[in-house]
N, C-alpha and C. Protein backbone atom coordinates (compact mmCIF):
# COMPACT_ATOMS: atom_id res chain seq x y z
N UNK A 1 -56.00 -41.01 44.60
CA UNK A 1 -55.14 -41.38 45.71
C UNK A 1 -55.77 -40.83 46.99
N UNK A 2 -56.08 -41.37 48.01
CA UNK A 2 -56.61 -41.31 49.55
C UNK A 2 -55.45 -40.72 50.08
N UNK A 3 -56.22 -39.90 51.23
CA UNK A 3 -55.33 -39.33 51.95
C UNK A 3 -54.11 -40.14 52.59
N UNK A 4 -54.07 -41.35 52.94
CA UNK A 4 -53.34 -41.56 54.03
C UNK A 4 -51.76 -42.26 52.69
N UNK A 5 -52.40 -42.40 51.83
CA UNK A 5 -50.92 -42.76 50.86
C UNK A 5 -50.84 -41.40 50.61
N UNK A 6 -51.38 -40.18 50.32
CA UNK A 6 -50.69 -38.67 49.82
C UNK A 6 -49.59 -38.79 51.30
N UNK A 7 -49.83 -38.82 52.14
CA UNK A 7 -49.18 -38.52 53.16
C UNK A 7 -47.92 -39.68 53.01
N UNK A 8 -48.05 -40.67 52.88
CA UNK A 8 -46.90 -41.59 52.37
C UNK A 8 -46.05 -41.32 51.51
N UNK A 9 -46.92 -40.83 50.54
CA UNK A 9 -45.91 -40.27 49.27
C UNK A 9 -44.88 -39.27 49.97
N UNK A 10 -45.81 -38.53 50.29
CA UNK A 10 -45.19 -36.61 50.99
C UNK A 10 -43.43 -37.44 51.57
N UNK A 11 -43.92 -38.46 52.82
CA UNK A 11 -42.92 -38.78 53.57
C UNK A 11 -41.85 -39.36 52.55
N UNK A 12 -42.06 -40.21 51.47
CA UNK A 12 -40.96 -40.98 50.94
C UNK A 12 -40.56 -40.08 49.86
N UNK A 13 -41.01 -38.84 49.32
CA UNK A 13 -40.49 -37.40 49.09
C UNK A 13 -39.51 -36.65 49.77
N UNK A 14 -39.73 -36.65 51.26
CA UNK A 14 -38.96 -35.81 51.59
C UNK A 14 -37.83 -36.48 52.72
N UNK A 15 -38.02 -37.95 52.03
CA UNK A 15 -36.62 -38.56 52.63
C UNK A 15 -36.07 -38.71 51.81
N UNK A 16 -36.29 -38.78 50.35
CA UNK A 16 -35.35 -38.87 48.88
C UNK A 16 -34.77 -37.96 49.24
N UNK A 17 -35.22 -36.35 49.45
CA UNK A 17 -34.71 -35.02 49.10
C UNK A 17 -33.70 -34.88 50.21
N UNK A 18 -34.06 -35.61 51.85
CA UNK A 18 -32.87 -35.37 52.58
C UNK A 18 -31.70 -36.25 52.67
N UNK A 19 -31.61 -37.28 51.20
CA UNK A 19 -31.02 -38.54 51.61
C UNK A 19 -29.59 -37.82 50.50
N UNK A 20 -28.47 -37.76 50.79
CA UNK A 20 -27.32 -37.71 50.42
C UNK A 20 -26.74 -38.83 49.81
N UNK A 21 -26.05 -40.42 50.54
CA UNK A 21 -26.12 -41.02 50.41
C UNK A 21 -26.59 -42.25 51.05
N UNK A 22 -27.07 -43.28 50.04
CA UNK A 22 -27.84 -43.92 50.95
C UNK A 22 -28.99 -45.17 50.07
N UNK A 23 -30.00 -45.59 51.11
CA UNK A 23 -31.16 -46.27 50.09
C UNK A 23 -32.32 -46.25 51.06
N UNK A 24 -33.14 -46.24 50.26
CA UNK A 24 -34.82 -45.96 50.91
C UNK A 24 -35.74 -47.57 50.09
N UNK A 25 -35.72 -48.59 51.19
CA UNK A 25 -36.63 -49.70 50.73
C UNK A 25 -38.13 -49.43 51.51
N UNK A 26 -38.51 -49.76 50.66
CA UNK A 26 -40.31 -49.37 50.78
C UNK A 26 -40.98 -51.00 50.76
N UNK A 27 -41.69 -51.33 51.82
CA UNK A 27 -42.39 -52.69 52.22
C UNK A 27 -43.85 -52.42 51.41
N UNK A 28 -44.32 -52.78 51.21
CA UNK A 28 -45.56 -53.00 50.64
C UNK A 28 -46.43 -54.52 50.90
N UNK A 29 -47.44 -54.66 50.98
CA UNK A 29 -48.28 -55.38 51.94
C UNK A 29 -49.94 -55.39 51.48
N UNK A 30 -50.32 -56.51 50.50
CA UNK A 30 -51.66 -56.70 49.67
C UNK A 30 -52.01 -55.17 49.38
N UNK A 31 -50.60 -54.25 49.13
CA UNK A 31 -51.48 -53.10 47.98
C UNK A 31 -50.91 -51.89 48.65
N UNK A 32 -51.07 -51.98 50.17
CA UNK A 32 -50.65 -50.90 50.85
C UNK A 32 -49.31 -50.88 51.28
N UNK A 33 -48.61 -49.63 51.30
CA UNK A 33 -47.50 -48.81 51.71
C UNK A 33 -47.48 -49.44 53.21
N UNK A 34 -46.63 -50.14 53.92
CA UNK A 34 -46.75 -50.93 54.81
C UNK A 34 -45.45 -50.09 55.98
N UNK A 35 -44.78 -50.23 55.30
CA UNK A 35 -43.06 -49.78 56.39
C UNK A 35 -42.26 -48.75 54.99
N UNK A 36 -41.41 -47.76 55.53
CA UNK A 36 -40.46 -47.73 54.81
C UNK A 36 -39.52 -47.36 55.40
N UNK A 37 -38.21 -47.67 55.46
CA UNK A 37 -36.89 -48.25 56.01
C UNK A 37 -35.84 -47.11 54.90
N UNK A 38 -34.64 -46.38 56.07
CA UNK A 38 -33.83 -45.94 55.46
C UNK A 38 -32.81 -45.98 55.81
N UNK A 39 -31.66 -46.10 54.71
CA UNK A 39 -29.82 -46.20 55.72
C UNK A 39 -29.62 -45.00 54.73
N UNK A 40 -28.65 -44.44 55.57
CA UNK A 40 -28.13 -43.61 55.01
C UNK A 40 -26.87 -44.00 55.92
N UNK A 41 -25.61 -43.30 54.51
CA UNK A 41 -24.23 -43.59 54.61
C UNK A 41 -23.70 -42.55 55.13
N UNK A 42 -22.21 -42.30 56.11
CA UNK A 42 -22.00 -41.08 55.93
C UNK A 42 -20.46 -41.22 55.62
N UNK A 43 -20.09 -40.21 54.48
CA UNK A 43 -18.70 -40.35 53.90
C UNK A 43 -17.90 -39.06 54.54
N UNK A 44 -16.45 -40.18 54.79
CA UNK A 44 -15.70 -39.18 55.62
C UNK A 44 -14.24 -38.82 54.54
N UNK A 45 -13.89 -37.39 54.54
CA UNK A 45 -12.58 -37.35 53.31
C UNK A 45 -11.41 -38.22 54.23
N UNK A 46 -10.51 -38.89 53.80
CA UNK A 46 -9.31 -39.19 54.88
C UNK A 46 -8.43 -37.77 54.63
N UNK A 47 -7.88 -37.61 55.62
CA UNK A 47 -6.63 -36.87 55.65
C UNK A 47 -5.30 -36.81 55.85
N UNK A 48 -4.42 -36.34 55.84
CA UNK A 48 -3.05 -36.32 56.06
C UNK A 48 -2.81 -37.10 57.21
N UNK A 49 -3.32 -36.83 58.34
CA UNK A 49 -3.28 -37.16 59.94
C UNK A 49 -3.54 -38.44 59.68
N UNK A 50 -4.68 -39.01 59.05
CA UNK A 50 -5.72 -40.30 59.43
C UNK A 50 -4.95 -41.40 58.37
N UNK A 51 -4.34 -40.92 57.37
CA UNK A 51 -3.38 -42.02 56.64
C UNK A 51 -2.33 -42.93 57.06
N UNK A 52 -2.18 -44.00 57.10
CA UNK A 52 -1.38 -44.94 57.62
C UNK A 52 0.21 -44.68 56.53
N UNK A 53 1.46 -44.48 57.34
CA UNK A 53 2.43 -44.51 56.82
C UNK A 53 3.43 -45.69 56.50
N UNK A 54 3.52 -46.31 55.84
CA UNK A 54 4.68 -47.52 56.61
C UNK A 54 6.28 -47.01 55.70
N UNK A 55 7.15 -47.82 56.23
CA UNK A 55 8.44 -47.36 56.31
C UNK A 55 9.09 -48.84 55.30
């Protein structure tokens, strides 16, 4: 493996490790690591306050 994919790897390593929830799509392009693209979700608890009551 050439340096410039170790360094690809490294990166799509240490967006797994900071990804909570979420997804990591990786582009690829005649062989090479081209783009990689991340969403991450963020989950909120509801609470007492934020619940809708009806009558």
């Amino acid at each position: 493996m050439n340096k410039v994919n170790e360094l690809k790897m490294k990166h799509i390593q240490a967006t797994l490790e900071q990804l909570e929830y979420g997804s990591v799509s990786i582009t690829v392009h005649e062989g090479e690591i081209t783009q990689i693209d991340t969403t991450e979700k963020k989950r909120f608890a509801l609470t007492g306050n934020n619940k809708h009551k009806t009558k």
